[in-house]
PDB file of N, CA and C in Angstrom:
ATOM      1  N   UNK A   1      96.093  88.264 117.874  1.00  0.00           N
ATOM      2  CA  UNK A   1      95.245  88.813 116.815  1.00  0.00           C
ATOM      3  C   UNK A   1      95.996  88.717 115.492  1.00  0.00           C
ATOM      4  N   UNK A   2      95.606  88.475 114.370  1.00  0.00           N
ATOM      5  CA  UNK A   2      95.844  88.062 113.404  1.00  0.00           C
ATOM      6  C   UNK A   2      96.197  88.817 111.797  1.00  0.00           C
ATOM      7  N   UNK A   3      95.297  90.807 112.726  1.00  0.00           N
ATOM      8  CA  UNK A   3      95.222  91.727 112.293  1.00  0.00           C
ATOM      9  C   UNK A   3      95.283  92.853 112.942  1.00  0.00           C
ATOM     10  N   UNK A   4      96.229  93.908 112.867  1.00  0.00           N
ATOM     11  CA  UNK A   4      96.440  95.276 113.710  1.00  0.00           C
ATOM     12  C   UNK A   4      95.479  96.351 112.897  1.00  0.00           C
ATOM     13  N   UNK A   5      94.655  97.117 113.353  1.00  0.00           N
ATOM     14  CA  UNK A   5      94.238  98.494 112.649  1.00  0.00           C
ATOM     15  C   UNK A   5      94.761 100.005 113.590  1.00  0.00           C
ATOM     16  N   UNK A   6      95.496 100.431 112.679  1.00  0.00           N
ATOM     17  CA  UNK A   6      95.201 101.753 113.603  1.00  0.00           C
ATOM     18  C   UNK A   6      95.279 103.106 112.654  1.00  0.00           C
ATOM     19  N   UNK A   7      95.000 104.588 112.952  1.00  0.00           N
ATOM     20  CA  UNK A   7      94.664 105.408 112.764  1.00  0.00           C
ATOM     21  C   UNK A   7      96.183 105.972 112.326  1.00  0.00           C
ATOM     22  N   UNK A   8      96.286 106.726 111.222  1.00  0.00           N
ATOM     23  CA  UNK A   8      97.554 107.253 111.020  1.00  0.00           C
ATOM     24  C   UNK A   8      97.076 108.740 110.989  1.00  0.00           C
ATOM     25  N   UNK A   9      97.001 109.431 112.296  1.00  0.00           N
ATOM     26  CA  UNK A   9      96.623 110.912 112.332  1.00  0.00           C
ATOM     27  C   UNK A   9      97.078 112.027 111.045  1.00  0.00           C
ATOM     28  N   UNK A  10      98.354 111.807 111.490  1.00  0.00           N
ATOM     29  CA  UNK A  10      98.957 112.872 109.980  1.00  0.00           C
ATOM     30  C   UNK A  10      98.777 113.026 108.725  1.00  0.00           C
ATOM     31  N   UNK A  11      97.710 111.567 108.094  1.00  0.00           N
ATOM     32  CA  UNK A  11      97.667 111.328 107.015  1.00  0.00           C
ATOM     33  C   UNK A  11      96.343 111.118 106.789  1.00  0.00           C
ATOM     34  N   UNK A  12      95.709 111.150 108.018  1.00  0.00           N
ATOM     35  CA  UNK A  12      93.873 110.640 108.083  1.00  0.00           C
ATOM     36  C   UNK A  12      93.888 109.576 107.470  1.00  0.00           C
ATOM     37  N   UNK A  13      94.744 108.248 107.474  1.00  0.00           N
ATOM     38  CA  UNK A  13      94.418 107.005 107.201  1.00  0.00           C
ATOM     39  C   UNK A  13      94.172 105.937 107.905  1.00  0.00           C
ATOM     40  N   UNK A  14      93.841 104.711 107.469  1.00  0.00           N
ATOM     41  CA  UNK A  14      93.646 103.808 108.579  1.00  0.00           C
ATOM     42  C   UNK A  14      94.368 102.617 107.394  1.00  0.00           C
ATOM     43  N   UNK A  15      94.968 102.058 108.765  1.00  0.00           N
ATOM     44  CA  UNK A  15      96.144 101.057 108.059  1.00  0.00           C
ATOM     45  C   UNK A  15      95.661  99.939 108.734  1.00  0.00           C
ATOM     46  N   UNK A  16      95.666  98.706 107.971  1.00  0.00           N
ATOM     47  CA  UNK A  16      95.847  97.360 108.752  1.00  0.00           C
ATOM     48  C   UNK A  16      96.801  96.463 108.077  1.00  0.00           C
ATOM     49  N   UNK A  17      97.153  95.888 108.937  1.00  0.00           N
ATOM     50  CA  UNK A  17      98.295  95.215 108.763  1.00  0.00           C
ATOM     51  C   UNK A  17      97.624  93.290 109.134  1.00  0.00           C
ATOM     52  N   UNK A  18      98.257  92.775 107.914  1.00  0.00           N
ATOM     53  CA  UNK A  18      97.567  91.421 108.220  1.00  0.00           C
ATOM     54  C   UNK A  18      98.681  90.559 109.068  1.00  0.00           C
ATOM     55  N   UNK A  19      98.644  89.603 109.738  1.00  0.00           N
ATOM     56  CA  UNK A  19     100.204  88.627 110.074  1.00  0.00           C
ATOM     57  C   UNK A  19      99.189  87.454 110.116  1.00  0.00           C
ATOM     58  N   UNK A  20     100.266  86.117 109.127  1.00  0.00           N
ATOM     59  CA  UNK A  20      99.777  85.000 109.384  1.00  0.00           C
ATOM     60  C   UNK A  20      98.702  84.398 108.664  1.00  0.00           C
ATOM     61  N   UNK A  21      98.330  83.355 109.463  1.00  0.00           N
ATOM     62  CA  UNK A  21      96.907  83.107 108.669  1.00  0.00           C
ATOM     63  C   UNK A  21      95.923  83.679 109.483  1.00  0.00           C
ATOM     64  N   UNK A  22      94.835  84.360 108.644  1.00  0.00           N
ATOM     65  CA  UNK A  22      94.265  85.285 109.057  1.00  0.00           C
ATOM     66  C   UNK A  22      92.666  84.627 108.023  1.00  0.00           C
ATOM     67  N   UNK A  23      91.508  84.118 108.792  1.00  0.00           N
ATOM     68  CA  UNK A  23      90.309  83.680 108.418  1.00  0.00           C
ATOM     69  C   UNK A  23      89.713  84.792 107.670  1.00  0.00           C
ATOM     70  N   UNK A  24      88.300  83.929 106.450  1.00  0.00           N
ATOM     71  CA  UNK A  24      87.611  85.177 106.278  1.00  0.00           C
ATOM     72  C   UNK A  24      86.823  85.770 107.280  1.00  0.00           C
ATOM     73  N   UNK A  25      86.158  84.990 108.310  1.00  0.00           N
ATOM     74  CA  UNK A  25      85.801  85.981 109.412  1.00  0.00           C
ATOM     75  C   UNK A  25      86.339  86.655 110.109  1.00  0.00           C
ATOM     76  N   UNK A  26      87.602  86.697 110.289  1.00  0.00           N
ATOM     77  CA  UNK A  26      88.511  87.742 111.311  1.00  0.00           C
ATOM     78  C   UNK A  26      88.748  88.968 109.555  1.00  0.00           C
ATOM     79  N   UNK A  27      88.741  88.076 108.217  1.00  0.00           N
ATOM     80  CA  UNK A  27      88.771  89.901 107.648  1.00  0.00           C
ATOM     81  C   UNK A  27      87.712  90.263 107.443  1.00  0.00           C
ATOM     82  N   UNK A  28      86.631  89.767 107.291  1.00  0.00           N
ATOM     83  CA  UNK A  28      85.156  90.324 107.704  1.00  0.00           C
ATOM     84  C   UNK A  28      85.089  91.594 108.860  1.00  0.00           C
ATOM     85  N   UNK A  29      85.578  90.748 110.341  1.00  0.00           N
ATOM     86  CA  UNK A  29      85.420  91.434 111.111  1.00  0.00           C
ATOM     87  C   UNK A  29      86.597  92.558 110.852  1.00  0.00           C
ATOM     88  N   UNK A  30      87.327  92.719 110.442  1.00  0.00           N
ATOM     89  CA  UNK A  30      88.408  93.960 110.667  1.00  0.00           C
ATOM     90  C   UNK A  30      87.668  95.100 109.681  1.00  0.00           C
ATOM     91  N   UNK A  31      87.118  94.447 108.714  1.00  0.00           N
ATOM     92  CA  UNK A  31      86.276  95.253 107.793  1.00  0.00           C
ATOM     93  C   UNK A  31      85.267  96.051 108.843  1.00  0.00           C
ATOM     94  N   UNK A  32      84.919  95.206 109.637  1.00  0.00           N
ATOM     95  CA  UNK A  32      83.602  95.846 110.210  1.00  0.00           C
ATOM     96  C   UNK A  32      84.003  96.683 111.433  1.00  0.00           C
ATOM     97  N   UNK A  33      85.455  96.245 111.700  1.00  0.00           N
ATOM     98  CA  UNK A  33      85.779  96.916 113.178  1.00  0.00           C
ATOM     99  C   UNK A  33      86.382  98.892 112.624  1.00  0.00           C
ATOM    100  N   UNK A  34      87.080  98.749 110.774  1.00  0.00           N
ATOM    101  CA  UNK A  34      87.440 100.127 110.461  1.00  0.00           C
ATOM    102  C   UNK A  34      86.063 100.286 110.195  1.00  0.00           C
ATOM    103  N   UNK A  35      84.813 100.286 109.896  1.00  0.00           N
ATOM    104  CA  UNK A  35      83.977 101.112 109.051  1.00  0.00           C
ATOM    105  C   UNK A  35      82.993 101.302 110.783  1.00  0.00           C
ATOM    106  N   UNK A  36      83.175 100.597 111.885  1.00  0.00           N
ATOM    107  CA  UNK A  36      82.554 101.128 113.101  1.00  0.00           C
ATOM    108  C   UNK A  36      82.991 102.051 113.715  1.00  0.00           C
ATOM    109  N   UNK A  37      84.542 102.240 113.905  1.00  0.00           N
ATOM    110  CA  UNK A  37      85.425 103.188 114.322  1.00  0.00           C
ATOM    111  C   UNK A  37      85.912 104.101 113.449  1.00  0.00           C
ATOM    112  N   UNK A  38      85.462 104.052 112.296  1.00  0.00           N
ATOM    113  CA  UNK A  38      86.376 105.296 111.349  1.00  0.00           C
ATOM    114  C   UNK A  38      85.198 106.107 110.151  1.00  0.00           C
ATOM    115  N   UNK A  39      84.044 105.001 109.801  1.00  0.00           N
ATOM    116  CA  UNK A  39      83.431 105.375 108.652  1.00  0.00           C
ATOM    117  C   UNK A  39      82.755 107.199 109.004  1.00  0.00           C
ATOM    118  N   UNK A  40      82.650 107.441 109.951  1.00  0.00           N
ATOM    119  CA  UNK A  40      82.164 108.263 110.302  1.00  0.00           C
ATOM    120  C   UNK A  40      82.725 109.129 111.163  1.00  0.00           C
ATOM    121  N   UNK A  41      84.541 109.203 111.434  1.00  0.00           N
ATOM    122  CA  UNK A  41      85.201 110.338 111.081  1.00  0.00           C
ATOM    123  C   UNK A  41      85.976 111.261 109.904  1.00  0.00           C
ATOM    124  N   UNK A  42      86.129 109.755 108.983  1.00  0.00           N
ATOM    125  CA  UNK A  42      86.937 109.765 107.771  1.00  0.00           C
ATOM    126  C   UNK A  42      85.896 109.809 106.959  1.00  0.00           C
ATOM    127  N   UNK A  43      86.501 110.989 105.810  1.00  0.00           N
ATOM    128  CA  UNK A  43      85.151 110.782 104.784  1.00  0.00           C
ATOM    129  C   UNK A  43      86.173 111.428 103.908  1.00  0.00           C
ATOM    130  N   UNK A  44      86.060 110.847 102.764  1.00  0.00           N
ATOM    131  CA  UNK A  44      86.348 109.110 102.349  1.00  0.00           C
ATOM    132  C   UNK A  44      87.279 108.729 103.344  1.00  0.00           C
ATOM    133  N   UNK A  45      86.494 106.992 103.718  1.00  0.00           N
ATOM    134  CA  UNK A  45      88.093 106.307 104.030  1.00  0.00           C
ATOM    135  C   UNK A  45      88.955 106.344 103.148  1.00  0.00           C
ATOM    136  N   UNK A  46      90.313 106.293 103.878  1.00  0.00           N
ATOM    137  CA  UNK A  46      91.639 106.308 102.991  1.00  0.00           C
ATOM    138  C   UNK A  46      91.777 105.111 104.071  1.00  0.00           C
ATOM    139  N   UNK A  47      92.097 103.801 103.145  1.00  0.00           N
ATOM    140  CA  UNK A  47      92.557 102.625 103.986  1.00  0.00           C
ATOM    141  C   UNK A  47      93.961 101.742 103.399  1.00  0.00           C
ATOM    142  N   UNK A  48      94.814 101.835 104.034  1.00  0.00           N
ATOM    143  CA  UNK A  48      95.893 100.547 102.819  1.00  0.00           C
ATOM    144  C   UNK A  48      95.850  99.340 104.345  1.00  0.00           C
ATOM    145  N   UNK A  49      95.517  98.727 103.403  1.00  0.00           N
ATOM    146  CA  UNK A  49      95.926  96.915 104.138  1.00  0.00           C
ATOM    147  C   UNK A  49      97.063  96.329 103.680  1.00  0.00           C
ATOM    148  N   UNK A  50      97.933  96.237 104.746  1.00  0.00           N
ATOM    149  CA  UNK A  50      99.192  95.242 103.762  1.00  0.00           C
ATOM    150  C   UNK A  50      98.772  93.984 104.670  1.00  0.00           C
ATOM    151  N   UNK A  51      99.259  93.369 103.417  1.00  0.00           N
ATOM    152  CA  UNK A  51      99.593  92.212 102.802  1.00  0.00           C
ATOM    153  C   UNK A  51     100.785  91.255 102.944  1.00  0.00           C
ATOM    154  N   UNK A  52     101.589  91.825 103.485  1.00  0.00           N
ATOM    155  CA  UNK A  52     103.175  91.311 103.234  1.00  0.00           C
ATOM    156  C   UNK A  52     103.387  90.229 104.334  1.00  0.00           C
ATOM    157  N   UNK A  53     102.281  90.271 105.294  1.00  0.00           N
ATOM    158  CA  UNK A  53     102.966  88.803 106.203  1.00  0.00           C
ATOM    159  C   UNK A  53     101.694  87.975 106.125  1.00  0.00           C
ATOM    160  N   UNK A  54     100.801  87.985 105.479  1.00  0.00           N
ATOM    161  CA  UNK A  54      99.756  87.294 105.163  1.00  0.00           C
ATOM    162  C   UNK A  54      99.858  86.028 104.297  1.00  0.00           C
ATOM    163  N   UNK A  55      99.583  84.840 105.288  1.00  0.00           N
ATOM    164  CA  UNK A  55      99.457  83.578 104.598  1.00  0.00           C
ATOM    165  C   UNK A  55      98.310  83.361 103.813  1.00  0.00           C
ATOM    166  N   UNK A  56      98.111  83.411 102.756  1.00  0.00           N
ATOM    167  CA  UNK A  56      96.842  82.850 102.293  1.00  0.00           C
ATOM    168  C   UNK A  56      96.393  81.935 102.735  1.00  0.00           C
ATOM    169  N   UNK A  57      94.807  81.423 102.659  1.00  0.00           N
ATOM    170  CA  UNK A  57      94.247  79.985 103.189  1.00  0.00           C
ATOM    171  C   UNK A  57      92.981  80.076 102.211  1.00  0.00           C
ATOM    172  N   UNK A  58      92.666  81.071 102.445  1.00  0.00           N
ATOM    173  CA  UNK A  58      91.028  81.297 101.615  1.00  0.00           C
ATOM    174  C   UNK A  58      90.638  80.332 100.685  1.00  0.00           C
ATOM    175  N   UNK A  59      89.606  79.869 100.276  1.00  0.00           N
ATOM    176  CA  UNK A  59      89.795  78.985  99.216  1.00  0.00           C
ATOM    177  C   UNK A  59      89.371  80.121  97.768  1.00  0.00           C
ATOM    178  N   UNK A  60      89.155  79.767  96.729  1.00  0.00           N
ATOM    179  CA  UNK A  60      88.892  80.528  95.645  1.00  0.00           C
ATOM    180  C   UNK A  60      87.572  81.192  96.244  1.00  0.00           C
ATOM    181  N   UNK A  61      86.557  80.348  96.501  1.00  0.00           N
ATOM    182  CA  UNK A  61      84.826  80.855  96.532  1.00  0.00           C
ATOM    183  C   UNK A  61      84.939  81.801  97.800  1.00  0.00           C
ATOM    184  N   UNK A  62      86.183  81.425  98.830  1.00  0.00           N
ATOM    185  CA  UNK A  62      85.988  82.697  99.874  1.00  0.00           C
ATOM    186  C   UNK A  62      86.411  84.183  99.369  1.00  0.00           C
ATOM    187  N   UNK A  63      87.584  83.717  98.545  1.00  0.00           N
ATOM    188  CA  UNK A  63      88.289  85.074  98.519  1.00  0.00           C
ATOM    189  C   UNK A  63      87.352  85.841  97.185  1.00  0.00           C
ATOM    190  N   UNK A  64      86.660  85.260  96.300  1.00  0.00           N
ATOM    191  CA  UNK A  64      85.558  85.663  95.944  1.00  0.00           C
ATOM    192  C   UNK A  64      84.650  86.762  96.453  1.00  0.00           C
ATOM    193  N   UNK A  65      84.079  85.702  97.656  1.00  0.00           N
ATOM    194  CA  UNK A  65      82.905  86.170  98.126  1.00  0.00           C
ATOM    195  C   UNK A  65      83.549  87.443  99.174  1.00  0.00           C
ATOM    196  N   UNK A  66      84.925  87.512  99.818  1.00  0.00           N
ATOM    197  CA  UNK A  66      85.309  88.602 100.409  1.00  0.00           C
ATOM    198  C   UNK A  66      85.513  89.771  99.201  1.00  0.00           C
ATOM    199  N   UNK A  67      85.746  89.877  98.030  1.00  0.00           N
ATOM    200  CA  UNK A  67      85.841  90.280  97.003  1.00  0.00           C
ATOM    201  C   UNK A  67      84.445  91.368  96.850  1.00  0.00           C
ATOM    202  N   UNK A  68      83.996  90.452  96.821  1.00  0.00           N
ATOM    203  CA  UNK A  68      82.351  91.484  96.862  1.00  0.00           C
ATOM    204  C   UNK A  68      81.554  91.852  97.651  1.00  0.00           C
ATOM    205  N   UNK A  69      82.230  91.335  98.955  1.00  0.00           N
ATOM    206  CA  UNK A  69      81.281  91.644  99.995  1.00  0.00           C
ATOM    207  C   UNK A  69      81.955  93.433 100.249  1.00  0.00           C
ATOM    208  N   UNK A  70      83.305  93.453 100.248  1.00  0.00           N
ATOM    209  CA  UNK A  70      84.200  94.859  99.789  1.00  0.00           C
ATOM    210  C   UNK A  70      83.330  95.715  98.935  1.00  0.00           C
ATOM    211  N   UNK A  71      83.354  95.291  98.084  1.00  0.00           N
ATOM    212  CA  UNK A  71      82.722  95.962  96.990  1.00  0.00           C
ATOM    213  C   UNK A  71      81.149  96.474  96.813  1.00  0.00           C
ATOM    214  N   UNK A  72      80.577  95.404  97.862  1.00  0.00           N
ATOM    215  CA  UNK A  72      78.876  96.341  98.046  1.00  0.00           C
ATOM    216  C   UNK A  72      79.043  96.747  99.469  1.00  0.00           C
ATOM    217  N   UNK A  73      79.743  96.695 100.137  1.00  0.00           N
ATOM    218  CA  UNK A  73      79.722  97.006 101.717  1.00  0.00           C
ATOM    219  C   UNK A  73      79.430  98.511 101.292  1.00  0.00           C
ATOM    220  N   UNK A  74      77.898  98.830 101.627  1.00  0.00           N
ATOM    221  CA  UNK A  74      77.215 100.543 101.943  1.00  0.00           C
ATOM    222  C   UNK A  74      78.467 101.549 101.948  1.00  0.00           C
ATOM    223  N   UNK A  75      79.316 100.783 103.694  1.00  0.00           N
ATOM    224  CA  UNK A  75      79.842 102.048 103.947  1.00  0.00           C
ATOM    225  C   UNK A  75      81.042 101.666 103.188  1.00  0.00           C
ATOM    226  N   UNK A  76      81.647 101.036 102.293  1.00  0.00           N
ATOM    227  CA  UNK A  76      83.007 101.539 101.721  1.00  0.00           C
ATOM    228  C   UNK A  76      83.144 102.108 100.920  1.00  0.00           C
ATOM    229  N   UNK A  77      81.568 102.571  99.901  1.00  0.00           N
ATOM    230  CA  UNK A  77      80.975 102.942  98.473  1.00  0.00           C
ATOM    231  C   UNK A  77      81.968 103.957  98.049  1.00  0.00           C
ATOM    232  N   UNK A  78      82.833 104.351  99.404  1.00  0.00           N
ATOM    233  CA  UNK A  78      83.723 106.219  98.832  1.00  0.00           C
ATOM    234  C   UNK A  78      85.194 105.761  99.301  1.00  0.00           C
ATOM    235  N   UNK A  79      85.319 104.841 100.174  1.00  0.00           N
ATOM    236  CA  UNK A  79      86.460 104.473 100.510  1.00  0.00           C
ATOM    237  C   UNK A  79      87.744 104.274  98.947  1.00  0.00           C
ATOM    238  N   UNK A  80      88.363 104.462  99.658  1.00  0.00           N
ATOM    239  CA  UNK A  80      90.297 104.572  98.963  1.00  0.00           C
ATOM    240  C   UNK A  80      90.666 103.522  99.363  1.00  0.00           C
ATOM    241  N   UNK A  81      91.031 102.488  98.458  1.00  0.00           N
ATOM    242  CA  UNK A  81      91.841 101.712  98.927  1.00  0.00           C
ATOM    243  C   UNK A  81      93.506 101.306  98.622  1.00  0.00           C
ATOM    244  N   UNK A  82      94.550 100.980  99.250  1.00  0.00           N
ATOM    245  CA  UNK A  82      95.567 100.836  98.691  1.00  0.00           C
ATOM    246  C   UNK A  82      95.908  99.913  99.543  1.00  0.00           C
ATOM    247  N   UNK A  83      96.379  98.570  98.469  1.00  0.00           N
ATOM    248  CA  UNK A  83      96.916  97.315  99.120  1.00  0.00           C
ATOM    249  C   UNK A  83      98.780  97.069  98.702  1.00  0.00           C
ATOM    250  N   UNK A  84      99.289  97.227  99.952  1.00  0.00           N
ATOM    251  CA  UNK A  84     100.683  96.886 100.179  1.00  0.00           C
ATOM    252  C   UNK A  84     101.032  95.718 100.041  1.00  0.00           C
ATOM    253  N   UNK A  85     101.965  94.827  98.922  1.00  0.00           N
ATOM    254  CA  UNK A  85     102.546  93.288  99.409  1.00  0.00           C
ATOM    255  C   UNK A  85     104.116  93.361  98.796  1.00  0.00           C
ATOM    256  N   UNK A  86     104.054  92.135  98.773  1.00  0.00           N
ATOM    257  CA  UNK A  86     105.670  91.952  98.009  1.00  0.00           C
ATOM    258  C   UNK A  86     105.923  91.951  96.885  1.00  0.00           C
ATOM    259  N   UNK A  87     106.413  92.903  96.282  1.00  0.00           N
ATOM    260  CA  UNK A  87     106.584  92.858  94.704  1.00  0.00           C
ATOM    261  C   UNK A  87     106.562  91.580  94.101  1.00  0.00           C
ATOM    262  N   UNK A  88     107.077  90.514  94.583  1.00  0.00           N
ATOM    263  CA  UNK A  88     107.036  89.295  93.736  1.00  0.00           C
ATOM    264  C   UNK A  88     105.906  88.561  93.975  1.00  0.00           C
ATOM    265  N   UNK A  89     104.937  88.884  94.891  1.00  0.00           N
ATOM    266  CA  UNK A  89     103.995  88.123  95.432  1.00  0.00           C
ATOM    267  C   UNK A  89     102.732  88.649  95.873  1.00  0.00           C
ATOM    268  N   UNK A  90     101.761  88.588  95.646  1.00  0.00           N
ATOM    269  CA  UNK A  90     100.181  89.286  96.334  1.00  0.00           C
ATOM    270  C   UNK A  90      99.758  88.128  96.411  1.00  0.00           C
ATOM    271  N   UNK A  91      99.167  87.917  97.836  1.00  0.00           N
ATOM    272  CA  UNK A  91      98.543  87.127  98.473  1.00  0.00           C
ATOM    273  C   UNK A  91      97.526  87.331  98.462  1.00  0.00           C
ATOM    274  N   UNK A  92      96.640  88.399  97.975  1.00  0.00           N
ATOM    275  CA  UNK A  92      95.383  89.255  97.978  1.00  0.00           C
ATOM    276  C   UNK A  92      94.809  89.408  96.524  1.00  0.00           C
ATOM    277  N   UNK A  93      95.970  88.883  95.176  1.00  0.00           N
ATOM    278  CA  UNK A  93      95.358  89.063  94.197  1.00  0.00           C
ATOM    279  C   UNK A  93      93.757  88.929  93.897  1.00  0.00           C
ATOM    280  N   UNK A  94      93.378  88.214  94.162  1.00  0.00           N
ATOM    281  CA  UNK A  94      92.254  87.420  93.463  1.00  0.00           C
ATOM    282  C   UNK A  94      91.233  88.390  94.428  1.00  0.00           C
ATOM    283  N   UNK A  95      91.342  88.271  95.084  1.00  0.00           N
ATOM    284  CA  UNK A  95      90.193  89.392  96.358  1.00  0.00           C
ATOM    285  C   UNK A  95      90.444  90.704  95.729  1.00  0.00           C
ATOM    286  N   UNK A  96      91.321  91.387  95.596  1.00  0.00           N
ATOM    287  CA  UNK A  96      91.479  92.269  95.083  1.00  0.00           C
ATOM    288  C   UNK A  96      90.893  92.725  93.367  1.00  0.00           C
ATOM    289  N   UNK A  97      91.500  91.888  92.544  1.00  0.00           N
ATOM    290  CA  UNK A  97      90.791  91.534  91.704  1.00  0.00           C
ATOM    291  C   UNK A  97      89.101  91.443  91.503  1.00  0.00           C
ATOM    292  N   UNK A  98      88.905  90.604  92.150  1.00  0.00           N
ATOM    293  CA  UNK A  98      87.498  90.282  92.215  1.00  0.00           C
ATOM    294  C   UNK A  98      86.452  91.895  92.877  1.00  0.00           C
ATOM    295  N   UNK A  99      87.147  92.438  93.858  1.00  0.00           N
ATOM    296  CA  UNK A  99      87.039  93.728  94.071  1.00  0.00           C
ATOM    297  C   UNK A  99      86.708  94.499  93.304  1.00  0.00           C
ATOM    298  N   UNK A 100      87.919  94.777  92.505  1.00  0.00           N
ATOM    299  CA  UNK A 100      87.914  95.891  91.911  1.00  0.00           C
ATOM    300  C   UNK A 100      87.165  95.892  90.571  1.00  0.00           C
ATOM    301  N   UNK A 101      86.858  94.669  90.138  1.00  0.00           N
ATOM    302  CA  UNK A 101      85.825  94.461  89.058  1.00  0.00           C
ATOM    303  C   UNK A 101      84.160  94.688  89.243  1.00  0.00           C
ATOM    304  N   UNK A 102      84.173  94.796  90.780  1.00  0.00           N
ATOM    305  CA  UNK A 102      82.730  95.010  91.114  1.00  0.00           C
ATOM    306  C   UNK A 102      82.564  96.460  91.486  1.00  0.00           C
ATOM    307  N   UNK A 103      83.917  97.297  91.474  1.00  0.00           N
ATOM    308  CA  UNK A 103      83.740  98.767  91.585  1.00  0.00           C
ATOM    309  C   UNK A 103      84.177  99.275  92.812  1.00  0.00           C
ATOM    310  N   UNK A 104      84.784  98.081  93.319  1.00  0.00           N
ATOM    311  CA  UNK A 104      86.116  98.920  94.446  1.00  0.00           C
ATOM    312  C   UNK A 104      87.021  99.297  94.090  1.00  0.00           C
ATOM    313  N   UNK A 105      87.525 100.672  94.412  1.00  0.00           N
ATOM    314  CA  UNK A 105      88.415 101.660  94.058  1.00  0.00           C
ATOM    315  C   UNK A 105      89.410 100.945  95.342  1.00  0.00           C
ATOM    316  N   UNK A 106      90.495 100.619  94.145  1.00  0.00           N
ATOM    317  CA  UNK A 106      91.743 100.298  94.906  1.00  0.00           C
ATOM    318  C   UNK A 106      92.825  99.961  94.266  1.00  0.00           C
ATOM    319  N   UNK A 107      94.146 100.219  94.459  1.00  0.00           N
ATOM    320  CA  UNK A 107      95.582 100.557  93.873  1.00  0.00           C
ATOM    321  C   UNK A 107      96.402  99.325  94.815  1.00  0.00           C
ATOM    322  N   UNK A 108      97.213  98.725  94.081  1.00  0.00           N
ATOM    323  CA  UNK A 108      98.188  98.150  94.504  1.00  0.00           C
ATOM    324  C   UNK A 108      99.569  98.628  94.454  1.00  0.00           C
ATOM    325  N   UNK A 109     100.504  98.473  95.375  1.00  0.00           N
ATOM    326  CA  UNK A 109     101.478  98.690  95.757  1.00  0.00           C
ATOM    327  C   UNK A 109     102.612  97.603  96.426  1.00  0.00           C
ATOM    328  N   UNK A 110     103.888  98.181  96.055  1.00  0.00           N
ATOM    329  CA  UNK A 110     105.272  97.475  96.641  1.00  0.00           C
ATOM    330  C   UNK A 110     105.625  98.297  98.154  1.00  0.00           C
ATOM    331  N   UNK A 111     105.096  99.203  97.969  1.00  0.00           N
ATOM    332  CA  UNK A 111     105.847 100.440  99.118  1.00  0.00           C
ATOM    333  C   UNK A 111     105.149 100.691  99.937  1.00  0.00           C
ATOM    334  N   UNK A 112     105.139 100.893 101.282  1.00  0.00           N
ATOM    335  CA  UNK A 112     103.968 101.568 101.699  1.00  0.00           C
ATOM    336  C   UNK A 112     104.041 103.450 101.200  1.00  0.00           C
ATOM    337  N   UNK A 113     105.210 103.766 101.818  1.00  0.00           N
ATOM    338  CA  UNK A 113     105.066 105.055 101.152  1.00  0.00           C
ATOM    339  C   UNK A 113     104.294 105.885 100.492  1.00  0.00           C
ATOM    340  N   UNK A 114     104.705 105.213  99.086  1.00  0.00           N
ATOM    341  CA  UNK A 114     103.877 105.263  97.646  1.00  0.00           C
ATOM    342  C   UNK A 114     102.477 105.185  97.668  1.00  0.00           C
ATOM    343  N   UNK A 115     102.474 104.123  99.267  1.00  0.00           N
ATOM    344  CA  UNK A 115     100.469 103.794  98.677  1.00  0.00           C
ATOM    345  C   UNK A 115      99.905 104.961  99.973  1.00  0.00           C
ATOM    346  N   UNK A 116     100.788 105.326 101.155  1.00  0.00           N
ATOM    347  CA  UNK A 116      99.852 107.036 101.310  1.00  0.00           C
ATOM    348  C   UNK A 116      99.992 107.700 100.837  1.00  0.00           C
ATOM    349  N   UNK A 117     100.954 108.093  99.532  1.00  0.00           N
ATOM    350  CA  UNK A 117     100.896 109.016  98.581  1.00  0.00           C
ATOM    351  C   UNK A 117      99.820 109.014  98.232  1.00  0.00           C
ATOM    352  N   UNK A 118      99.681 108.026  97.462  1.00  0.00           N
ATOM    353  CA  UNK A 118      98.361 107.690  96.657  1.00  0.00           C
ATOM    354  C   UNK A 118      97.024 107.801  97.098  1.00  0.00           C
ATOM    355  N   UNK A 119      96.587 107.599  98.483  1.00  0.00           N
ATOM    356  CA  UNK A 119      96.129 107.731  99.397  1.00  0.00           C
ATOM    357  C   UNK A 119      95.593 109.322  99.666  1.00  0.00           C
ATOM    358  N   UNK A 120      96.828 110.033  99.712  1.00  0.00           N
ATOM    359  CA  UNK A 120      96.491 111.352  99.932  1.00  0.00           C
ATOM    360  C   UNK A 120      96.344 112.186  98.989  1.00  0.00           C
ATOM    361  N   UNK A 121      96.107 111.565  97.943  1.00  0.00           N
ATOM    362  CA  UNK A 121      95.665 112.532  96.509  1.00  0.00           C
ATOM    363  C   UNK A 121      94.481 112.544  96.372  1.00  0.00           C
ATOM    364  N   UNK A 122      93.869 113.631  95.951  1.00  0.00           N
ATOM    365  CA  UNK A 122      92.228 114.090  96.190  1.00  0.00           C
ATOM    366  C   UNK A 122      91.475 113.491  94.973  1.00  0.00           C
TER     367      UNK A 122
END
């Protein structure tokens, strides 16, 4: 698998972790696998996705269109987001970007730490 999700009890977050090259349909589906299993214990999701072993592949028009599909997805409308990568490097810029211009609430980060801090602020 190409993507881990799991539940961080202590913090009520849900973390995924990318490795590799990782398709837009497998992040489609991870999208769809936290908002089946979580949208409706967590309110708001609090989600950080890192980034840090993620090969890009996407082409521009995918990471686009994953960009906004984030951004109108019903159930993320309240979701938190915080994206983890390498200070010298985001592999996620442009998705992210493209995101957050359509009104996804989401913070970038070097640390994970820092980004459930951020995470856990009301």
């Amino acid at each position: 698998m190409s993507y881990k999700i799991k539940l961080i009890e202590e913090l009520w977050q849900v973390h995924v972790i990318y490795h590799g090259i990782v398709t837009l349909e497998q992040r489609i589906q991870a999208v769809e696998d936290i908002v089946l299993d979580y949208a409706d214990k967590l309110a708001p999701l609090k989600i950080l996705v890192n980034v840090c072993d993620l090969q890009m592949i996407l082409t521009l028009g995918e990471q686009r269109s994953f960009g906004e599909f984030l951004a109108n997805h019903p159930r993320l409308s309240n979701a938190k987001v915080a994206v983890v990568h390498e200070p010298d490097y985001n592999p996620n810029l442009f998705i992210d970007t493209c995101a957050f211009n359509n009104g996804y609430r989401l913070a970038e980060f070097n640390r994970i730490k820092a980004a459930e801090l951020w995470l856990s602020e009301p």
